[in-house]
C-alpha atoms as a PDB file:
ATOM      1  CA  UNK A   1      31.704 -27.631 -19.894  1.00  0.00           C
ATOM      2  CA  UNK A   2      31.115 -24.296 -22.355  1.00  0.00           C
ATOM      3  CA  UNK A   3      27.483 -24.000 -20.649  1.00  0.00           C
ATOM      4  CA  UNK A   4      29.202 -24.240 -17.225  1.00  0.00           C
ATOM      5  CA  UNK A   5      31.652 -21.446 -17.546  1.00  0.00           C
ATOM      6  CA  UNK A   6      29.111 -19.330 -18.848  1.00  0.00           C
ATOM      7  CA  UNK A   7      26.879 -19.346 -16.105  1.00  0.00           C
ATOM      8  CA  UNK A   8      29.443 -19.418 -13.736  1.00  0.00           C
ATOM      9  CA  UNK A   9      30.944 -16.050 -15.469  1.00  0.00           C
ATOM     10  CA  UNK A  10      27.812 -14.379 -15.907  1.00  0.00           C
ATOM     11  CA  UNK A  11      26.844 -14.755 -11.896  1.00  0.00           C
ATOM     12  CA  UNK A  12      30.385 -13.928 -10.943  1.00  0.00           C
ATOM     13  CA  UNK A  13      30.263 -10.513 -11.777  1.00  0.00           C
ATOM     14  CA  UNK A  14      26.334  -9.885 -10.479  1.00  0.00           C
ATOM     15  CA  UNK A  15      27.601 -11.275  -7.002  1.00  0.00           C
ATOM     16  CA  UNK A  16      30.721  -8.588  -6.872  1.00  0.00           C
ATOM     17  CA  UNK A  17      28.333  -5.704  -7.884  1.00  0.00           C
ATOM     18  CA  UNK A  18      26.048  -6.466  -5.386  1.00  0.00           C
ATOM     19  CA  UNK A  19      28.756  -6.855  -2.535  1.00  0.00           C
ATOM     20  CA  UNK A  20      30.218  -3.721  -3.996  1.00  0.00           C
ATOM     21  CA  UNK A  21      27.513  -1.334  -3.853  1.00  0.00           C
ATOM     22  CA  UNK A  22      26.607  -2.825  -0.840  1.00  0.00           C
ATOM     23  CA  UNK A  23      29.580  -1.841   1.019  1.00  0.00           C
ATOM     24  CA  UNK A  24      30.318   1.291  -0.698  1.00  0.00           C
ATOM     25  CA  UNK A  25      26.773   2.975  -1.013  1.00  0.00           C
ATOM     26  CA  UNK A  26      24.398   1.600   0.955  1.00  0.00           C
ATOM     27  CA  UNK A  27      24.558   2.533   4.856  1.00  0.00           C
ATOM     28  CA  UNK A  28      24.207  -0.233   7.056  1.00  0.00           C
ATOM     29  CA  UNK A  29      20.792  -1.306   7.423  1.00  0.00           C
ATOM     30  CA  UNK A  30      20.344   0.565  10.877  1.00  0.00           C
ATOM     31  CA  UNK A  31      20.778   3.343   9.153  1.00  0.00           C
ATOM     32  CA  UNK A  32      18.213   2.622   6.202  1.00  0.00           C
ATOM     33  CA  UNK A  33      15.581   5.196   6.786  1.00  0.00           C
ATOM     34  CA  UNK A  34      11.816   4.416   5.065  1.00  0.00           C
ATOM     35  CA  UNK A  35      10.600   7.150   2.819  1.00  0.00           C
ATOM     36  CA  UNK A  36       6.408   7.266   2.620  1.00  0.00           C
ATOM     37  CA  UNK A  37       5.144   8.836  -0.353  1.00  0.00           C
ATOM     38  CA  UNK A  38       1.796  10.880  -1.005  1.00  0.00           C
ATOM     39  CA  UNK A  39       1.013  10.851  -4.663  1.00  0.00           C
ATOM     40  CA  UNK A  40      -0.184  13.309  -7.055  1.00  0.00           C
ATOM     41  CA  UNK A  41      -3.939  13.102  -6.756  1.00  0.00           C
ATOM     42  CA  UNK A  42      -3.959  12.205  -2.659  1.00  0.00           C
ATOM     43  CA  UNK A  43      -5.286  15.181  -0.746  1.00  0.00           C
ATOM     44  CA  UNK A  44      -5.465  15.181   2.932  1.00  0.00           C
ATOM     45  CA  UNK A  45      -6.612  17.416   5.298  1.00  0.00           C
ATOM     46  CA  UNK A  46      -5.189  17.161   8.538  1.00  0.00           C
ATOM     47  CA  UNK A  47      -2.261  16.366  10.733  1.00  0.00           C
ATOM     48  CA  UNK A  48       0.566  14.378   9.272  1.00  0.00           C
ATOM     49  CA  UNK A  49       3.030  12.556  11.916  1.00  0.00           C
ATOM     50  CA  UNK A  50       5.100   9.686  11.813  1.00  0.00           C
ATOM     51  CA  UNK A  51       8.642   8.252  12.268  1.00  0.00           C
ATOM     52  CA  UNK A  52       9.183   8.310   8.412  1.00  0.00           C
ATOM     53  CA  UNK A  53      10.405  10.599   6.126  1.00  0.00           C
ATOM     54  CA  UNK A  54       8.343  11.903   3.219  1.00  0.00           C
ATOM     55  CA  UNK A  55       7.830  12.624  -0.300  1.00  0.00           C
ATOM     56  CA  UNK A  56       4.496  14.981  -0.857  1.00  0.00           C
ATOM     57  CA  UNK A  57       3.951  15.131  -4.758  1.00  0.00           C
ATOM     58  CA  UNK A  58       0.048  15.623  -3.729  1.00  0.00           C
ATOM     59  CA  UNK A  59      -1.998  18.295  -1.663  1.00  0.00           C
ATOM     60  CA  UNK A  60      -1.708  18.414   2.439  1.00  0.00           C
ATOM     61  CA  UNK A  61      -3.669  20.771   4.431  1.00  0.00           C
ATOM     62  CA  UNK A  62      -3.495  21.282   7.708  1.00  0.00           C
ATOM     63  CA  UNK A  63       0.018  20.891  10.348  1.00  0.00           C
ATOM     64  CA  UNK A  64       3.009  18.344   9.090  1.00  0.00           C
ATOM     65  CA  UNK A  65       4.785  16.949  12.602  1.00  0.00           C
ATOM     66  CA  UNK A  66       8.013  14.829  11.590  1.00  0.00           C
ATOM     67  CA  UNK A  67      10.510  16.398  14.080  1.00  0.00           C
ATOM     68  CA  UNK A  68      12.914  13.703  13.716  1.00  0.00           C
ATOM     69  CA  UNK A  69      12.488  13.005   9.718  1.00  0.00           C
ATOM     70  CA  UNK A  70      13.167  14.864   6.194  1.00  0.00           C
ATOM     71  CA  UNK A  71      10.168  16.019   4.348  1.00  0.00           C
ATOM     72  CA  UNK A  72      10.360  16.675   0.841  1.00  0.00           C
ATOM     73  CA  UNK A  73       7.752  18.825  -1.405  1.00  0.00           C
ATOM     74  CA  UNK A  74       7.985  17.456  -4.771  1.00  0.00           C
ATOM     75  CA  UNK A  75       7.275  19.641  -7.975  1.00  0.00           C
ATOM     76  CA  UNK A  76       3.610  18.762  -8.324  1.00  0.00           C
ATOM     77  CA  UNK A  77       3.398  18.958  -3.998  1.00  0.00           C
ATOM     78  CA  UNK A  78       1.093  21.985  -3.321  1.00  0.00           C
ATOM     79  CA  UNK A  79       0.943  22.634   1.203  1.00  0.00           C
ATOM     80  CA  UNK A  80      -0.939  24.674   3.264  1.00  0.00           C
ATOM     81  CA  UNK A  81       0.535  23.649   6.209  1.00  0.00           C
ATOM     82  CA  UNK A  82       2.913  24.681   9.005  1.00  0.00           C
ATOM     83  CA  UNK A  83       5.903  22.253   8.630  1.00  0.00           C
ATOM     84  CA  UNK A  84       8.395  20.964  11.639  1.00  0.00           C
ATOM     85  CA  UNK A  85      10.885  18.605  10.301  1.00  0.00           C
ATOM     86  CA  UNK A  86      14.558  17.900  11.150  1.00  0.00           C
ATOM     87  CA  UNK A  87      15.116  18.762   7.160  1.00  0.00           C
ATOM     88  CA  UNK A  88      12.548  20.453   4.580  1.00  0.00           C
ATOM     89  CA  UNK A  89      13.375  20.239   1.117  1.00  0.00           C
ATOM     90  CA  UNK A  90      10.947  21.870  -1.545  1.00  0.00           C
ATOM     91  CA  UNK A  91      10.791  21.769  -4.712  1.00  0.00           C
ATOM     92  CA  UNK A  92       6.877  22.696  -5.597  1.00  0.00           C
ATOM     93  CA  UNK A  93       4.417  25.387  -3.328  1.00  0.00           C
ATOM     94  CA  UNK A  94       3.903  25.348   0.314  1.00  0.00           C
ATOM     95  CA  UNK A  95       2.129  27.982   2.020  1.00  0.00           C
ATOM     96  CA  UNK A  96       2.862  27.898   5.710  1.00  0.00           C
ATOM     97  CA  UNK A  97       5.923  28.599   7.847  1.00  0.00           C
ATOM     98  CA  UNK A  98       8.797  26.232   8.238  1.00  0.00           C
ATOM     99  CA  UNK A  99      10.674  25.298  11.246  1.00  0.00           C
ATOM    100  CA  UNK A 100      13.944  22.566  10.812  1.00  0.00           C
ATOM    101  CA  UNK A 101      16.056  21.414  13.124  1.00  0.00           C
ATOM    102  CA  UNK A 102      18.787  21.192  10.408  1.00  0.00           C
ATOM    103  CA  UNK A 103      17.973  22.861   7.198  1.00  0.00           C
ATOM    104  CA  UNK A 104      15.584  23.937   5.059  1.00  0.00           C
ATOM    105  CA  UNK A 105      16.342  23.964   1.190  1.00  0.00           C
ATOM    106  CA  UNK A 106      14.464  25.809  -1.678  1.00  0.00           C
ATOM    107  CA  UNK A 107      15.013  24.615  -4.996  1.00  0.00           C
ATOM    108  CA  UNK A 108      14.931  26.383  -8.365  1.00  0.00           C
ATOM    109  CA  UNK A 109      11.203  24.887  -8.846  1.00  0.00           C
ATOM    110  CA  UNK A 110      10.022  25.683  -5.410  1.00  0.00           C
ATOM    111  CA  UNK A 111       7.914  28.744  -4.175  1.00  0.00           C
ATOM    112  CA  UNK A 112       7.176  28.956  -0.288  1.00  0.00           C
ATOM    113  CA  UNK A 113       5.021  31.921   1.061  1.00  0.00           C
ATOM    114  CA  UNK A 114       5.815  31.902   4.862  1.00  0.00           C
ATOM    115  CA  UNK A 115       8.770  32.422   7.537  1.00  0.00           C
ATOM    116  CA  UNK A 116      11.664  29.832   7.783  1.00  0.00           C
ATOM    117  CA  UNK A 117      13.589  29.123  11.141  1.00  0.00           C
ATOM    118  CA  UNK A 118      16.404  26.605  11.068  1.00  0.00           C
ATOM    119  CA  UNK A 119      20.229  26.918  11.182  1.00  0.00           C
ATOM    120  CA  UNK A 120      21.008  26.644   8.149  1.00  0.00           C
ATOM    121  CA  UNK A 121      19.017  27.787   4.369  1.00  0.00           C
ATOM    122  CA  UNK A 122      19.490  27.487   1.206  1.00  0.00           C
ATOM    123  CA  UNK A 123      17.778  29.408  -1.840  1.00  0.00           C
ATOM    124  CA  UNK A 124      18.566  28.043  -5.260  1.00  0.00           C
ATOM    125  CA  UNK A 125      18.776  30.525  -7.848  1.00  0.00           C
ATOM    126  CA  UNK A 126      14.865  30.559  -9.657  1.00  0.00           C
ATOM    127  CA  UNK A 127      13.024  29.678  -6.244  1.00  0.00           C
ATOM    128  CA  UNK A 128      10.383  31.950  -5.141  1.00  0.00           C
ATOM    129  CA  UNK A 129      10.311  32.913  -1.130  1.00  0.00           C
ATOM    130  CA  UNK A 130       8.257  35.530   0.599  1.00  0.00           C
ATOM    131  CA  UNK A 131       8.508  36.020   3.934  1.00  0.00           C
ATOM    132  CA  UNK A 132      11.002  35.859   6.775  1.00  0.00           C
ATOM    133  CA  UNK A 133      13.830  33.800   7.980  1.00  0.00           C
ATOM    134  CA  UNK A 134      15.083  33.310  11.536  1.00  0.00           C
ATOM    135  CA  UNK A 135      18.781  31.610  11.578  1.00  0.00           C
ATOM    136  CA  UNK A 136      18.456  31.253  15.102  1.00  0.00           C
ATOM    137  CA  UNK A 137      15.835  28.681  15.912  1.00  0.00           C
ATOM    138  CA  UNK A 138      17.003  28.398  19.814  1.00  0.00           C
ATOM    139  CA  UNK A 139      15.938  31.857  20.645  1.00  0.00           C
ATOM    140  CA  UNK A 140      12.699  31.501  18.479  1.00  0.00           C
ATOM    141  CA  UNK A 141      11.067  28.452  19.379  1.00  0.00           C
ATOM    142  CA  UNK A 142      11.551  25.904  22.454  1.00  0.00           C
ATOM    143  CA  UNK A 143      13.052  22.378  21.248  1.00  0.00           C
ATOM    144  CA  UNK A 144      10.046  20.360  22.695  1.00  0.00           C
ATOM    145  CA  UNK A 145       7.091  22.404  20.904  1.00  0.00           C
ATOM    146  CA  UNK A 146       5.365  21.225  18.685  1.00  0.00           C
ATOM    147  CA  UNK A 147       2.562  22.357  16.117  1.00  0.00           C
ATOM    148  CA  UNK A 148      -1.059  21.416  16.907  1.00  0.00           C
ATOM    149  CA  UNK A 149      -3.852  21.099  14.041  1.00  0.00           C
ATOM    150  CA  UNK A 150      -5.473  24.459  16.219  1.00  0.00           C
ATOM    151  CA  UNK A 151      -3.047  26.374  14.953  1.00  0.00           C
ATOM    152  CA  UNK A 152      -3.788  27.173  11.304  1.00  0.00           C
ATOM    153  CA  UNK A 153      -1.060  27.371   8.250  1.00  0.00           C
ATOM    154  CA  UNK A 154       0.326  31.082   8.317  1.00  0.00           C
ATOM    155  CA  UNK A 155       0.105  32.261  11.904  1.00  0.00           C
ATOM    156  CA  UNK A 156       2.597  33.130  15.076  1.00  0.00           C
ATOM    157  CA  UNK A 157       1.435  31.644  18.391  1.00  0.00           C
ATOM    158  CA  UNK A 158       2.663  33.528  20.819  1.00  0.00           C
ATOM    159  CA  UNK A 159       5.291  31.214  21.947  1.00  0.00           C
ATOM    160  CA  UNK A 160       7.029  31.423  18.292  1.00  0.00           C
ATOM    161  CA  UNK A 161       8.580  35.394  18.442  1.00  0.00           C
ATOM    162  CA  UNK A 162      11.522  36.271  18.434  1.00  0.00           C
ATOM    163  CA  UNK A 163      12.636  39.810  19.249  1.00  0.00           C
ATOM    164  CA  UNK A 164      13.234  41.397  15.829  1.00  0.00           C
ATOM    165  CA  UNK A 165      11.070  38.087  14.202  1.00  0.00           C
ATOM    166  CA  UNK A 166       8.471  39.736  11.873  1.00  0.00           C
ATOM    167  CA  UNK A 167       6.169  36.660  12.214  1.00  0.00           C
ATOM    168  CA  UNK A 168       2.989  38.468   9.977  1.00  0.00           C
ATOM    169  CA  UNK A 169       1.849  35.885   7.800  1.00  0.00           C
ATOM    170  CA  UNK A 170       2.414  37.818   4.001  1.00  0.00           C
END
C-alpha cells in the first residue's frame, strides 16, 4: 500500500505537466514547424531550398531560397549568400543582401554587409550593418521572384531597383 501511493503520486504530477505545457505552450501540432540545422564544420556551396526553417551555425555559399520559412544565422554561421526568407534572424556574418517577407532582425553578435528589404527591421544595439535598407519590399521586388544560383551574393539584377534603392554591393 506505501509503494502504491508512491508511484501513483510521483506519475500524477508528470501526467499534469505534460497536459499543461501541452496546452499552454505548445501550438497544435499543425502548427509545429521542423527546424533543419547545418552545423559548425558543414560547408556547402550552393543553393539551399526547402519547406523547413533553418539554423546555419556552419558556412553556406551560394543563394538561400526559403520564401515561406525563418532562417536563422547562428553566432559561429558565416554566409555568402543572397537570402529570401519570410523571416531572417542573424546573429553571426552574412555577406549578401536580404530580402523577408516579414522581418529581418540583427542581433548584438551579428554583422551583415549587404542591403535589407522587408517591412519591418530591427538592429540590436552592438550589431554591425553596412549597406542599405528598403522598407518597402512591394515597390522593390515582385512577390513571385525568386533568387537563382546565377546570380552571385552581393549584386542587383535589374529587376531588384527601386527608385532611390542604392543597390551597389559595399
Amino acid at each position: 500500500m506505501f509503494d502504491r501511493s508512491k508511484k501513483k503520486s510521483a506519475e500524477t504530477p508528470i501526467k499534469e505537466r505534460n497536459s499543461a505545457d501541452s496546452s499552454t505552450s505548445a501550438p497544435p501540432h499543425s502548427n509545429v514547424r521542423n527546424v533543419a540545422m547545418i552545423g559548425p564544420s558543414i560547408i556547402i556551396k550552393g543553393e539551399v531550398t526547402g519547406d523547413e526553417d533553418i539554423l546555419i551555425e556552419g558556412r553556406v555559399e551560394g543563394v538561400i531560397n526559403l520564401n515561406s520559412n525563418q532562417v536563422s544565422i547562428g553566432k559561429s554561421g558565416d554566409v555568402s549568400s543572397d537570402i529570401r526568407a519570410r523571416v531572417i534572424n542573424i546573429d553571426g556574418a552574412v555577406t549578401g543582401d536580404l530580402w523577408a517577407a516579414e522581418k529581418v532582425v540583427i542581433s548584438k553578435s551579428g554583422n551583415v554587409s549587404g542591403n535589407i528589404v522587408a517591412p519591418r527591421v530591427m538592429l540590436e544595439d552592438g550589431a554591425i550593418f553596412k549597406g542599405s535598407i528598403d522598407m518597402d519590399p512591394a515597390a522593390a521586388i515582385p512577390a513571385d521572384a525568386t533568387l537563382t544560383s546565377q546570380q552571385p551574393a552581393n549584386t542587383a539584377a535589374a529587376h531588384m531597383s527601386s527608385p532611390g534603392l542604392d543597390l551597389k554591393s559595399v
